[in-house]
C-alpha atoms as a PDB file:
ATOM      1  CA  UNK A   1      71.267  95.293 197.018  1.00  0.00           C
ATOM      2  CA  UNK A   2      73.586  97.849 196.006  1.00  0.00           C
ATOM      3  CA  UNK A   3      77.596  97.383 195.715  1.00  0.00           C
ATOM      4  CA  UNK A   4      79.857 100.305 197.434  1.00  0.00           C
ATOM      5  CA  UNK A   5      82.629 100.481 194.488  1.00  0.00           C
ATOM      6  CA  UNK A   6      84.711 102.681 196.660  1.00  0.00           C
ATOM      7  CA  UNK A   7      87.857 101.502 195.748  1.00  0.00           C
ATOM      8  CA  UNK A   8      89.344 105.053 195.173  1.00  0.00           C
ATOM      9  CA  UNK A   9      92.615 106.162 192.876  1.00  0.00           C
ATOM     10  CA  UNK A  10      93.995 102.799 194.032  1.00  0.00           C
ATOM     11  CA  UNK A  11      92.309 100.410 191.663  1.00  0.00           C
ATOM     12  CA  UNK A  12      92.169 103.023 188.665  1.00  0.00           C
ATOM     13  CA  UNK A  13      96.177 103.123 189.059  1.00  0.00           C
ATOM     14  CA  UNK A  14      96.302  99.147 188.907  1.00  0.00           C
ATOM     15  CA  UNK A  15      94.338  99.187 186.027  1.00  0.00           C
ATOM     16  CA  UNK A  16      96.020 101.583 184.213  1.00  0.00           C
ATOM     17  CA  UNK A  17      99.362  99.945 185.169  1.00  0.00           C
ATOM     18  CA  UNK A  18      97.919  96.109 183.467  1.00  0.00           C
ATOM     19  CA  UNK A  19      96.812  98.200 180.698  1.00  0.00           C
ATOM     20  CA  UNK A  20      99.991  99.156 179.948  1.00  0.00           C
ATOM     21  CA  UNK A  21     101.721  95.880 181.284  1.00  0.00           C
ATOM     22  CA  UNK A  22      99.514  93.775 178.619  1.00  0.00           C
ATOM     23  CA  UNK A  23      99.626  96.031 175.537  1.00  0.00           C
ATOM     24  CA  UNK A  24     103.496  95.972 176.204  1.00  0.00           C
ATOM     25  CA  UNK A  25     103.314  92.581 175.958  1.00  0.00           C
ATOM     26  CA  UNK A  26     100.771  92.323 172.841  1.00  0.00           C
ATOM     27  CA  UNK A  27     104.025  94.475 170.839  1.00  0.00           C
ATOM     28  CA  UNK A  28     106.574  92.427 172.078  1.00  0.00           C
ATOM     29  CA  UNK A  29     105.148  89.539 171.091  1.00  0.00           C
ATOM     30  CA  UNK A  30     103.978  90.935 167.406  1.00  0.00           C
ATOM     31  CA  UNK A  31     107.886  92.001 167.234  1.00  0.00           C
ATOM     32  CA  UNK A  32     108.944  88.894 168.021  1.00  0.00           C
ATOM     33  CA  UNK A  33     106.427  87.110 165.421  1.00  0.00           C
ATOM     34  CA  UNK A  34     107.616  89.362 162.946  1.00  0.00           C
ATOM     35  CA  UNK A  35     110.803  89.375 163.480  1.00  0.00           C
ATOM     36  CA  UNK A  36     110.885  84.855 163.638  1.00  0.00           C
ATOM     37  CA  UNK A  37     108.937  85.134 160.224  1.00  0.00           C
ATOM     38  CA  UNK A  38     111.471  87.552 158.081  1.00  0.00           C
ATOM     39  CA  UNK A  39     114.504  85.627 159.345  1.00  0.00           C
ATOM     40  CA  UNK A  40     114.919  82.828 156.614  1.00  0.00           C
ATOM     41  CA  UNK A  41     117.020  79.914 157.587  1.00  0.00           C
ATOM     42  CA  UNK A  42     119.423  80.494 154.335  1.00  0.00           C
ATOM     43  CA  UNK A  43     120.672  83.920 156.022  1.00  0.00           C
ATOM     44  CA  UNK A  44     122.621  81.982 158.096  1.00  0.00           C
ATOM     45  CA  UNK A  45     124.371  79.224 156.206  1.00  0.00           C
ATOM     46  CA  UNK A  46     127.858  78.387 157.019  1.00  0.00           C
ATOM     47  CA  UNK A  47     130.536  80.404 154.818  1.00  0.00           C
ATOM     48  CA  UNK A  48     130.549  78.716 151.289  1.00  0.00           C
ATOM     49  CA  UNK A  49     133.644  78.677 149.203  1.00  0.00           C
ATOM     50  CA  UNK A  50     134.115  81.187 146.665  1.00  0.00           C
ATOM     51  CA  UNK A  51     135.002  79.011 144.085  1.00  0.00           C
ATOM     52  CA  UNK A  52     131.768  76.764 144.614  1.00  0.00           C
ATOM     53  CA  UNK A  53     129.694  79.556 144.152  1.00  0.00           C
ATOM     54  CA  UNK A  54     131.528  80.736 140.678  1.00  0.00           C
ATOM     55  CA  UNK A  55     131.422  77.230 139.948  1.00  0.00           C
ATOM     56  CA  UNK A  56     127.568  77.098 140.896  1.00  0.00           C
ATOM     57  CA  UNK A  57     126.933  80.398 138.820  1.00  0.00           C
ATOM     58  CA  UNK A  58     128.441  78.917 135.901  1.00  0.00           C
ATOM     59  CA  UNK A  59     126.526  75.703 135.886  1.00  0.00           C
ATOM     60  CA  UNK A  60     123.159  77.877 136.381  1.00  0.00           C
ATOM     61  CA  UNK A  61     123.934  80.217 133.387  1.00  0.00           C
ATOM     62  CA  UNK A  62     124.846  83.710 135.582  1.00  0.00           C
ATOM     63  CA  UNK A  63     127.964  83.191 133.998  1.00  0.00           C
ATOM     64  CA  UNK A  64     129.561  83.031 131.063  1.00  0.00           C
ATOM     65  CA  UNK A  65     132.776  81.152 130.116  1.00  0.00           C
ATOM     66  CA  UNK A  66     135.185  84.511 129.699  1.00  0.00           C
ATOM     67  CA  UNK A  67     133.511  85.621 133.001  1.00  0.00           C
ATOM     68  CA  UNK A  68     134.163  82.446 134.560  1.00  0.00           C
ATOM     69  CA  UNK A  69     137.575  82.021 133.205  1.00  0.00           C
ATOM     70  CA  UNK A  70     138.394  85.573 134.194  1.00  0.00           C
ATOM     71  CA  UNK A  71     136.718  85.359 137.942  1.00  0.00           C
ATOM     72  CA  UNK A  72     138.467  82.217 138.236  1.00  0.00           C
ATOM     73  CA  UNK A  73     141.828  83.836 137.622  1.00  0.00           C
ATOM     74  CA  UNK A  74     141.215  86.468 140.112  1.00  0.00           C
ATOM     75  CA  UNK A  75     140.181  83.942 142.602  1.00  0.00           C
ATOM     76  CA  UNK A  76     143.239  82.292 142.114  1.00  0.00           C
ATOM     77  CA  UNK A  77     145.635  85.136 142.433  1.00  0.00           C
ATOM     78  CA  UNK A  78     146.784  85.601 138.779  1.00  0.00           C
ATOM     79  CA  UNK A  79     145.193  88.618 138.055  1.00  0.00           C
ATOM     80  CA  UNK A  80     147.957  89.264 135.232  1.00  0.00           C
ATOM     81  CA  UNK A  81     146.334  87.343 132.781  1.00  0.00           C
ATOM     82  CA  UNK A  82     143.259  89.130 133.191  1.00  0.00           C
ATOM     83  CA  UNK A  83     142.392  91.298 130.346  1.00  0.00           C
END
């Protein structure tokens, strides 16, 4: 028994059209994936006080103690006794 597939330019346009309808949707959702993967969680803390971070650099060693004595006057507003 033979099948008439005589559907004409109608069904080649729907496919075409879900074609582009589902690879649309295949980039979207690799964007998306990508996108939710690079964003790390610590590139949106809350504002942290500048003096808690020189404070935290200091304790881990990024700083020395004329750095930190220095930073800490600018922080402060006494930028006169800076050298």
């Amino acid at each position: 028994m033979m099948y008439d597939w005589n559907g004409g330019w109608g069904s080649w346009v729907s496919m075409g059209a879900m074609m582009l309808l589902f690879t649309g949707a295949v980039i979207a959702l690799a964007v998306w994936a990508a996108v939710w993967a690079t964003r790390s969680s610590t590139s949106h803390r809350s504002f942290e006080d500048p003096r808690a971070v020189l404070d935290r650099r200091l304790a881990s060693g990024e700083v020395d103690a004329d750095g930190y004595a220095q930073a800490r006057r600018l922080l402060d507003g006494n930028a006169a006794g800076a050298r």
